[in-house]
C-alpha atoms as a PDB file:
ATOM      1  CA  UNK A   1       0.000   0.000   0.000  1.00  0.00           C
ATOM      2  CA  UNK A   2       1.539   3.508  -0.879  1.00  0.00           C
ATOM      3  CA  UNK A   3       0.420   6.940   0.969  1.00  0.00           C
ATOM      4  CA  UNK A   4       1.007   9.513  -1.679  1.00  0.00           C
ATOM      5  CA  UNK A   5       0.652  13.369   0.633  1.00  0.00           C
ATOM      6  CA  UNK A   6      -0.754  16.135  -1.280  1.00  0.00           C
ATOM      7  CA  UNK A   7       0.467  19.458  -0.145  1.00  0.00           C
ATOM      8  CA  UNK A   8      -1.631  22.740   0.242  1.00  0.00           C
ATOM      9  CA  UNK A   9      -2.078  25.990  -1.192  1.00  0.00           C
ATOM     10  CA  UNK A  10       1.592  28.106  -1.070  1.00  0.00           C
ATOM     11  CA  UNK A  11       3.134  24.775   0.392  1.00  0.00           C
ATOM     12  CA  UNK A  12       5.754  22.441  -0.732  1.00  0.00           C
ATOM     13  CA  UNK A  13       5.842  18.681   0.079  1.00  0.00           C
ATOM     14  CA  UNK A  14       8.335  19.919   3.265  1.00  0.00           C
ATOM     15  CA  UNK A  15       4.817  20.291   4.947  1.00  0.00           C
ATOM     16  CA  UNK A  16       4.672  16.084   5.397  1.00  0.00           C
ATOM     17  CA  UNK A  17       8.217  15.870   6.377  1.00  0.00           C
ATOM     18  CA  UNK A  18       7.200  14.759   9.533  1.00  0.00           C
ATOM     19  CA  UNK A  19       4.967  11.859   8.059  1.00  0.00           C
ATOM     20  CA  UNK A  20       7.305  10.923   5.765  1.00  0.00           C
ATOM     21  CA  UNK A  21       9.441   9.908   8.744  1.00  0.00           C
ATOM     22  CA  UNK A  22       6.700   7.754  10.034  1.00  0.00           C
ATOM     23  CA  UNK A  23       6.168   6.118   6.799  1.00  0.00           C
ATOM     24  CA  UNK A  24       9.076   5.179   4.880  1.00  0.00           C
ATOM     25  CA  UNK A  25       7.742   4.025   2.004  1.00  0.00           C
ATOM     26  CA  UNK A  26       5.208   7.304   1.701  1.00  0.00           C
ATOM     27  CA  UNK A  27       5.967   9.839  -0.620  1.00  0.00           C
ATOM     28  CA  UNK A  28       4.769  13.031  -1.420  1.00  0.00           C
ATOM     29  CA  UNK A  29       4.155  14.873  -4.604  1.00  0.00           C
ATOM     30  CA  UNK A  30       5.167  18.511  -5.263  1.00  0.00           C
ATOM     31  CA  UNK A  31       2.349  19.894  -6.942  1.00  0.00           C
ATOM     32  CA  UNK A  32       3.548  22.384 -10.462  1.00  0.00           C
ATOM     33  CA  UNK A  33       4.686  25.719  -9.806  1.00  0.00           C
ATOM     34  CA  UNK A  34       5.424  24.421  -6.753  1.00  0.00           C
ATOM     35  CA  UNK A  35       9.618  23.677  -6.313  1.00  0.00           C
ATOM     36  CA  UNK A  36       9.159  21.903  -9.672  1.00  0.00           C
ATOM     37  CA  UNK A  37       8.231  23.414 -13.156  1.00  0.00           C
ATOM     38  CA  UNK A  38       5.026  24.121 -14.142  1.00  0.00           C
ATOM     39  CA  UNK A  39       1.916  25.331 -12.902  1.00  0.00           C
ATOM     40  CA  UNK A  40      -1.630  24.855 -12.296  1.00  0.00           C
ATOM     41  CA  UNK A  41      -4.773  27.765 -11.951  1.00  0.00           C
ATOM     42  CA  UNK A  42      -7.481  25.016 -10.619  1.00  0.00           C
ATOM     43  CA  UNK A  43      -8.336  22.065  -8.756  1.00  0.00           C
ATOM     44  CA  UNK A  44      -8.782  19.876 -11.988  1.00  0.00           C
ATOM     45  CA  UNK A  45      -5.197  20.945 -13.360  1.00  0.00           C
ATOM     46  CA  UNK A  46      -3.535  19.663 -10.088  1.00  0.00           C
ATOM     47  CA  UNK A  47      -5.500  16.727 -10.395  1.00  0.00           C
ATOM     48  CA  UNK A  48      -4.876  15.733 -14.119  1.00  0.00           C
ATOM     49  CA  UNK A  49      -0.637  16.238 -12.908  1.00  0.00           C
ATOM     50  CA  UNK A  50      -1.291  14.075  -9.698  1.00  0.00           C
ATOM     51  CA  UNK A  51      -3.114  11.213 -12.012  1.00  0.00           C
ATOM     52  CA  UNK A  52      -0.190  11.573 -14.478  1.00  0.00           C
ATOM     53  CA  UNK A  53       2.325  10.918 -11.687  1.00  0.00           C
ATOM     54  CA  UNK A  54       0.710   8.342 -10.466  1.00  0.00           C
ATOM     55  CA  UNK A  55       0.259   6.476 -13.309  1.00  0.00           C
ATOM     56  CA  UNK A  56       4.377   7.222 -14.807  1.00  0.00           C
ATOM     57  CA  UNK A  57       5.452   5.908 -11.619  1.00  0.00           C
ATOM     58  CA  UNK A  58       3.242   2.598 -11.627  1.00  0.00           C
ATOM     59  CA  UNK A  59       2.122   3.028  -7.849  1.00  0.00           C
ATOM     60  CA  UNK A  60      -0.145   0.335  -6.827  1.00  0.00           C
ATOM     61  CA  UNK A  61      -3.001   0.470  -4.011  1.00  0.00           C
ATOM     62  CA  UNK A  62      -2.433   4.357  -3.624  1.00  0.00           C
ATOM     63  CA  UNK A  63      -4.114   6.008  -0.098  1.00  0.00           C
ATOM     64  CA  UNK A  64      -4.167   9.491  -1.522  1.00  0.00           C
ATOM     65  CA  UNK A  65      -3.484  11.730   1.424  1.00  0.00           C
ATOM     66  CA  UNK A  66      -4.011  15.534   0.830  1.00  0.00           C
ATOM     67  CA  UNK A  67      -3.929  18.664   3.199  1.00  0.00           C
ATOM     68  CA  UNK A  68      -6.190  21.878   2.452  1.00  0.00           C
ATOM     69  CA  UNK A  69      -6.068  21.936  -1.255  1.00  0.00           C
ATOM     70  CA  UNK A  70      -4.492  18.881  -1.151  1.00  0.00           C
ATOM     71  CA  UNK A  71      -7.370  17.406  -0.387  1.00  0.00           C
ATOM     72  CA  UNK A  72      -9.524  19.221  -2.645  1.00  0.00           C
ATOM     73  CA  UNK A  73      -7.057  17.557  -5.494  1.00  0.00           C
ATOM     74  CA  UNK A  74      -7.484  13.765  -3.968  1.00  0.00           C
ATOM     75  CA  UNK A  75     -11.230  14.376  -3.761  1.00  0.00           C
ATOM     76  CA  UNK A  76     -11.476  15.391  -7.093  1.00  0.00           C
ATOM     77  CA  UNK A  77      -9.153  11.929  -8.265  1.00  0.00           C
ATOM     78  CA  UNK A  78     -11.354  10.338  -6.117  1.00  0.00           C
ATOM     79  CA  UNK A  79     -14.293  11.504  -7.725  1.00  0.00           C
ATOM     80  CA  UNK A  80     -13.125  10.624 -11.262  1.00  0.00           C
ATOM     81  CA  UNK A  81     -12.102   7.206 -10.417  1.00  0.00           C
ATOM     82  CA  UNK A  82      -9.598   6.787 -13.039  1.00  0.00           C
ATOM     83  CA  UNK A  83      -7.580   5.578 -10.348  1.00  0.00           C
ATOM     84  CA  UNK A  84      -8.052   2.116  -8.632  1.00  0.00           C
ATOM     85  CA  UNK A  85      -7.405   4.081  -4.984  1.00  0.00           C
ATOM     86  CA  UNK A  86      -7.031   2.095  -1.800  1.00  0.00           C
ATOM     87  CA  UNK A  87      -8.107   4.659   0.016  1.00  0.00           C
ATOM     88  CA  UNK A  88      -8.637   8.569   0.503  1.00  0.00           C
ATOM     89  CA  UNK A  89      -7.684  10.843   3.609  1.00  0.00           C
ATOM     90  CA  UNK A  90      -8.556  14.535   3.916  1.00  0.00           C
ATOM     91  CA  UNK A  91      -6.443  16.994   6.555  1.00  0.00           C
ATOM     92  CA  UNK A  92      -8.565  20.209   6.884  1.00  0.00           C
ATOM     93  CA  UNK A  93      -9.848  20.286   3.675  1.00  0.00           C
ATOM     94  CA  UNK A  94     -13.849  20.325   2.253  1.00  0.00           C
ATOM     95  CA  UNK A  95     -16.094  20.249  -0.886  1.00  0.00           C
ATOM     96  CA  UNK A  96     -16.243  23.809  -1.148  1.00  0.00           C
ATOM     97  CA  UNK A  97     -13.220  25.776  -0.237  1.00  0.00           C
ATOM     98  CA  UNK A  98     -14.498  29.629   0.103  1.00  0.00           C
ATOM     99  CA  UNK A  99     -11.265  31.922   0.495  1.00  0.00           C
ATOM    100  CA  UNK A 100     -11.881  35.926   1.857  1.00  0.00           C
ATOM    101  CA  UNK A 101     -12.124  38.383  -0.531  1.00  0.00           C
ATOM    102  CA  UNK A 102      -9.537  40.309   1.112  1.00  0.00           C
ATOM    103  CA  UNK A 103      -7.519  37.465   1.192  1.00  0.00           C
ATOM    104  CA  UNK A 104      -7.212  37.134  -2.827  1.00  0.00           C
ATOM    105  CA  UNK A 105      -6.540  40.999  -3.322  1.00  0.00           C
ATOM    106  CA  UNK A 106      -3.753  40.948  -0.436  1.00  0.00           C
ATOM    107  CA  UNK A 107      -2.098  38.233  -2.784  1.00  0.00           C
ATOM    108  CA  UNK A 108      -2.988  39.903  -5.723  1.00  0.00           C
ATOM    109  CA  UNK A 109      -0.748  42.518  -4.608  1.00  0.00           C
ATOM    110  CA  UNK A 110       1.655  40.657  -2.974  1.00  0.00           C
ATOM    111  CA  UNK A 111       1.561  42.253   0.360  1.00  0.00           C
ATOM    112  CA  UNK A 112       3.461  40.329   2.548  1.00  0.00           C
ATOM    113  CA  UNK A 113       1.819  40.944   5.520  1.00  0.00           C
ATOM    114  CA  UNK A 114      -1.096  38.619   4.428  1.00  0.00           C
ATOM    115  CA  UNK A 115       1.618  35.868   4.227  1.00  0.00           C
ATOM    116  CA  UNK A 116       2.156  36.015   7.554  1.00  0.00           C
ATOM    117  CA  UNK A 117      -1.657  36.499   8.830  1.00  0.00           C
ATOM    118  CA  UNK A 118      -2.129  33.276   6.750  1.00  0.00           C
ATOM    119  CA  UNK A 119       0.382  31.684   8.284  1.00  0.00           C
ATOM    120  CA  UNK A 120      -0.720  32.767  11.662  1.00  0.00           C
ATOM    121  CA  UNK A 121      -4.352  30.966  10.818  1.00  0.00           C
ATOM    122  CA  UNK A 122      -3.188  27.813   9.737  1.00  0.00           C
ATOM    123  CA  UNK A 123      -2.193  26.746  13.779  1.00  0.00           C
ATOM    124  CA  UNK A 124      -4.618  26.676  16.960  1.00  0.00           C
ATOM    125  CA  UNK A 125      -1.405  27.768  19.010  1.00  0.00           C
ATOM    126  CA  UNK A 126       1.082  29.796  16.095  1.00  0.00           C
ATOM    127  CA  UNK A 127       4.656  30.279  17.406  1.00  0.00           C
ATOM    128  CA  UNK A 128       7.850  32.106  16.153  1.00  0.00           C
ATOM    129  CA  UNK A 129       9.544  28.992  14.890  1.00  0.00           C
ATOM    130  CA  UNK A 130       5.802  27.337  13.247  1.00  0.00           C
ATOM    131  CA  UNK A 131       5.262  30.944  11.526  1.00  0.00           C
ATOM    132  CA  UNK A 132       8.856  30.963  10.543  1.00  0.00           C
ATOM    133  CA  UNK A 133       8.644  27.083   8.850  1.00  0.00           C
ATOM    134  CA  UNK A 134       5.466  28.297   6.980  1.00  0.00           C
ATOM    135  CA  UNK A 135       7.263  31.658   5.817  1.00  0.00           C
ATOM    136  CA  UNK A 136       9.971  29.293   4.441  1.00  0.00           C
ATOM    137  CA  UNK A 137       7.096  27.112   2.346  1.00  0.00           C
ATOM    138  CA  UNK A 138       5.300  30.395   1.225  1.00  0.00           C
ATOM    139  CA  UNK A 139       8.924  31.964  -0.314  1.00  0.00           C
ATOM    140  CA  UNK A 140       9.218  28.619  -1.817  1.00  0.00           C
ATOM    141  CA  UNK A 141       6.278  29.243  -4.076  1.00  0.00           C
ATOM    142  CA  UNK A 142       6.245  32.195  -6.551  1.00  0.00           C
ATOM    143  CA  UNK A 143       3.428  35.273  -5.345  1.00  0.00           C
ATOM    144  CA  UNK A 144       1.733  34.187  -9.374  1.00  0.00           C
ATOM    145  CA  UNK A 145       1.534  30.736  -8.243  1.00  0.00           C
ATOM    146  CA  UNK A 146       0.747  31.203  -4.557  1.00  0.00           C
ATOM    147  CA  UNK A 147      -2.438  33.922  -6.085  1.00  0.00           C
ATOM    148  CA  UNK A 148      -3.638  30.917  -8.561  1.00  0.00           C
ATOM    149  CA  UNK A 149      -3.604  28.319  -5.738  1.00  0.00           C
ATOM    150  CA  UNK A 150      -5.907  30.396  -3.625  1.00  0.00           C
ATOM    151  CA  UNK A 151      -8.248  31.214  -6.938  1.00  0.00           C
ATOM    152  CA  UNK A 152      -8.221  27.428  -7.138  1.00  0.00           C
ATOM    153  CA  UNK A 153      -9.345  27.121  -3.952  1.00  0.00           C
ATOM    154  CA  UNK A 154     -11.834  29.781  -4.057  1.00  0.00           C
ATOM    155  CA  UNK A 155     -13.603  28.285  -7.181  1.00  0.00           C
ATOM    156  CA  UNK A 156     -13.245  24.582  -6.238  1.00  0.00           C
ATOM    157  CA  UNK A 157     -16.816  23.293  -5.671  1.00  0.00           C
ATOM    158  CA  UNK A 158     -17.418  19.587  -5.582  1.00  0.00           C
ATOM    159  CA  UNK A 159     -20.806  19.693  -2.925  1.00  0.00           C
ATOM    160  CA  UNK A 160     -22.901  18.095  -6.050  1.00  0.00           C
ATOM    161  CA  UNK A 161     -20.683  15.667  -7.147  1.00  0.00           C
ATOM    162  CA  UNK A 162     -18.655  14.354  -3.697  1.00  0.00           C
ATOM    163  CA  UNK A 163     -21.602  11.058  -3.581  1.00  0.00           C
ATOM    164  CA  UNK A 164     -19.466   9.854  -6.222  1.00  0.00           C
ATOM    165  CA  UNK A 165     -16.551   8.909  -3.820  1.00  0.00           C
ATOM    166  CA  UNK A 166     -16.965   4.742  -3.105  1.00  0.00           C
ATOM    167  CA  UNK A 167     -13.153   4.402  -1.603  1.00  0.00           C
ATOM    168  CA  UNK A 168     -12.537   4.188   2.137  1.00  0.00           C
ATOM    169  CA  UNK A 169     -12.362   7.017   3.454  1.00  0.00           C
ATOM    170  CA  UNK A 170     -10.849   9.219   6.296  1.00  0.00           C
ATOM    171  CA  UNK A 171     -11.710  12.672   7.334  1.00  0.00           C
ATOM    172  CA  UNK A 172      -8.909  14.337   9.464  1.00  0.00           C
ATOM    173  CA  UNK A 173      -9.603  18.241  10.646  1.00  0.00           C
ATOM    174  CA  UNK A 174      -8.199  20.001  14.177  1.00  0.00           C
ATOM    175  CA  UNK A 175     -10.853  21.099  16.144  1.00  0.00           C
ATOM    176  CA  UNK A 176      -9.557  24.815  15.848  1.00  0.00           C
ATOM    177  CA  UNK A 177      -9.132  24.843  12.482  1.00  0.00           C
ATOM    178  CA  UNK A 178     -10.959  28.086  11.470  1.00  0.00           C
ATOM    179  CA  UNK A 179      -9.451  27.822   7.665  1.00  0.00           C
ATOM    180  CA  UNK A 180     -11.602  24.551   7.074  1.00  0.00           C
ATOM    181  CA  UNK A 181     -13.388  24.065  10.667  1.00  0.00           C
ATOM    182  CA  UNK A 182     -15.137  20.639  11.455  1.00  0.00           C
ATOM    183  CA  UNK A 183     -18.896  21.454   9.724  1.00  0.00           C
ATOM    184  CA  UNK A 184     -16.548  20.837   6.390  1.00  0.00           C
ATOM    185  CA  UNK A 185     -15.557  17.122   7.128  1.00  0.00           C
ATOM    186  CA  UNK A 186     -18.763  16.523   9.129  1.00  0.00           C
ATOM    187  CA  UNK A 187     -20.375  17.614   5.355  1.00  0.00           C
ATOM    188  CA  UNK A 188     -18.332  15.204   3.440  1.00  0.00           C
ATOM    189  CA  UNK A 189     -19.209  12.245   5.552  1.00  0.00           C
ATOM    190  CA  UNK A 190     -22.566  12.394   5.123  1.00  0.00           C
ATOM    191  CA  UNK A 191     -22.474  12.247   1.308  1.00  0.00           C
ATOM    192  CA  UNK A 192     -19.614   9.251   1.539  1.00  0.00           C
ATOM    193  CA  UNK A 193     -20.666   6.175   2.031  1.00  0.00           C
ATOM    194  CA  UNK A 194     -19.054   4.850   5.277  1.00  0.00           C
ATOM    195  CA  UNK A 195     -16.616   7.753   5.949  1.00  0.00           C
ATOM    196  CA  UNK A 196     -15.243   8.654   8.960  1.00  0.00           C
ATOM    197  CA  UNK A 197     -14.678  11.982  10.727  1.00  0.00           C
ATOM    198  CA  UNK A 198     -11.790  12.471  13.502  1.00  0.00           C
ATOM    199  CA  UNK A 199     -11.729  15.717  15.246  1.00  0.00           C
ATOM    200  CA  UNK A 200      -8.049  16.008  16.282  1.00  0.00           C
ATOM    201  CA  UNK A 201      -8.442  18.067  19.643  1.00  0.00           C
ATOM    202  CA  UNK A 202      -6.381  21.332  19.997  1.00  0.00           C
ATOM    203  CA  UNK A 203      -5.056  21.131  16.816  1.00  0.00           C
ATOM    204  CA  UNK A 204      -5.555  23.576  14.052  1.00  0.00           C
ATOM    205  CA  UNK A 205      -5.474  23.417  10.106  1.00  0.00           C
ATOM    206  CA  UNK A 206      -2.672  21.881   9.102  1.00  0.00           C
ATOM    207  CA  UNK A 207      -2.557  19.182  12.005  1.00  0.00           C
ATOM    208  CA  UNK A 208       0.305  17.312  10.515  1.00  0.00           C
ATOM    209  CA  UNK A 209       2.521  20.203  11.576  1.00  0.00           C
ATOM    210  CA  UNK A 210       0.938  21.155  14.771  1.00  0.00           C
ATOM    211  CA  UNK A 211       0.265  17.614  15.826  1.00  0.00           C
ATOM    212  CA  UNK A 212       2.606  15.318  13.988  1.00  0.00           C
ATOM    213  CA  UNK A 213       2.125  12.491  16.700  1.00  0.00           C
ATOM    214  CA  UNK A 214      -1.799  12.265  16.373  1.00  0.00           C
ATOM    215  CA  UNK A 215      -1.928  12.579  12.615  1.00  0.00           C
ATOM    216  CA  UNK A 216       0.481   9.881  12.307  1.00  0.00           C
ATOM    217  CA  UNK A 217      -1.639   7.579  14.435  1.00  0.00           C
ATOM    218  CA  UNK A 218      -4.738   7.991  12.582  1.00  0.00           C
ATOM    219  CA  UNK A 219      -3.182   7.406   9.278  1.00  0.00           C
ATOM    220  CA  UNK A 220      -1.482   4.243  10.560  1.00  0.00           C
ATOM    221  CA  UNK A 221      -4.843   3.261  12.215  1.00  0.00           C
ATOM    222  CA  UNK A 222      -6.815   4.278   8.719  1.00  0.00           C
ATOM    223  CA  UNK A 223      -3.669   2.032   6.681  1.00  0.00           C
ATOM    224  CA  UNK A 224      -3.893  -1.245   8.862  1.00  0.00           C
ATOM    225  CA  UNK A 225      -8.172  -1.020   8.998  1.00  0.00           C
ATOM    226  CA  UNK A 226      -8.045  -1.474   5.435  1.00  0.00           C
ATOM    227  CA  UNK A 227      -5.240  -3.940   4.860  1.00  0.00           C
ATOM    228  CA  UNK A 228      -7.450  -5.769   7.057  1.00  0.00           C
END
């Protein structure tokens, strides 16, 4: 079984470095635009590169693992079912991902003190040294492609079309993430058949980096529950 992360909007694949280290044989994908060439302006470009990549490297039973927009881009594959997934995890992510309008126009013109209000928001508890790793994955991405992954998010909307999803399924948010807050997951399990939702307490959006520990033991308990 291979867990392929998906990284987020402005993010590199550095954002799963801690996962990686739990799961040896995981990888993670760097999205175009993003440390590798290329680039991508919605959710179903992002998707069709993910496919490709998936399918050039010849990865068998995939769980497709995605944070934020990440997750928006392994619903969508799931959604298509192209891809004979093994299974399909979420981390703070949803079937509509609204973004502030205030938001978009601060990155439109690449003020950077929006970079570090957003990277304020994605913890519960933000520190000097969590705001300075997500400064380092923002100046990793170029302000274009950092503006079109927030469009993509802002224009993703899957709500009508998420029933579609038949793979296993595992819904991770922090219960103080006020990017994507529970309601989102909670939403998505009732229109897949036998999701689950886990609420990971005190953590905020992206809970792999807040909460490395309980991410990591959900995935492994998600991974073993269907290798049966």
């Amino acid at each position: 079984m291979k867990l392929v992360f998906i990284h987020g909007a402005a993010c590199t694949p550095a954002v799963f470095d801690r996962q990686r280290s739990a799961f040896p044989d995981a990888v993670a994908i760097a999205l175009p635009g993003h440390g590798v060439p290329g680039g991508a302006t919605d959710i179903a470009g992002f998707a069709d590169a993910v496919e490709r990549q998936i399918a050039a490297e010849e990865w068998r039973d995939v769980v497709l693992c995605g944070s934020s927009m990440g997750g928006a881009i392994a619903l969508e594959i799931a959604i298509r079912g192209r891809l004979p997934l093994a299974g399909l995890v979420t981390i703070g992510s949803g079937a509509k991902l609204r973004v502030a309008p205030a938001i978009v126009e601060s990155l439109r013109r690449n003020d950077p003190a929006v970079l570090e209000t957003l990277a304020d928001a994605m913890f519960a508890a933000p520190t000097e040294q969590s705001r300075a790793i997500l400064l380092a994955q923002f100046s990793a991405v170029s302000a274009e492609q950092r503006l079109a992954d927030f469009l993509a998010c802002d224009a993703f909307d899957a709500r009508e079309r998420i029933a579609a999803i038949t793979v296993p399924t595992l819904l991770l948010v922090g219960e103080r993430d006020i990017m994507t807050p529970p309601d989102r997951s909670a939403f998505l399990a009732d229109r897949i058949v036998g999701a689950r939702v886990e609420v990971l307490p005190g953590l905020g959006h992206l809970a792999m980096l807040e909460g490395p520990e309980a991410t990591n033991l959900q995935l492994a308990r998600f991974v073993d529950s269907i290798r049966g």
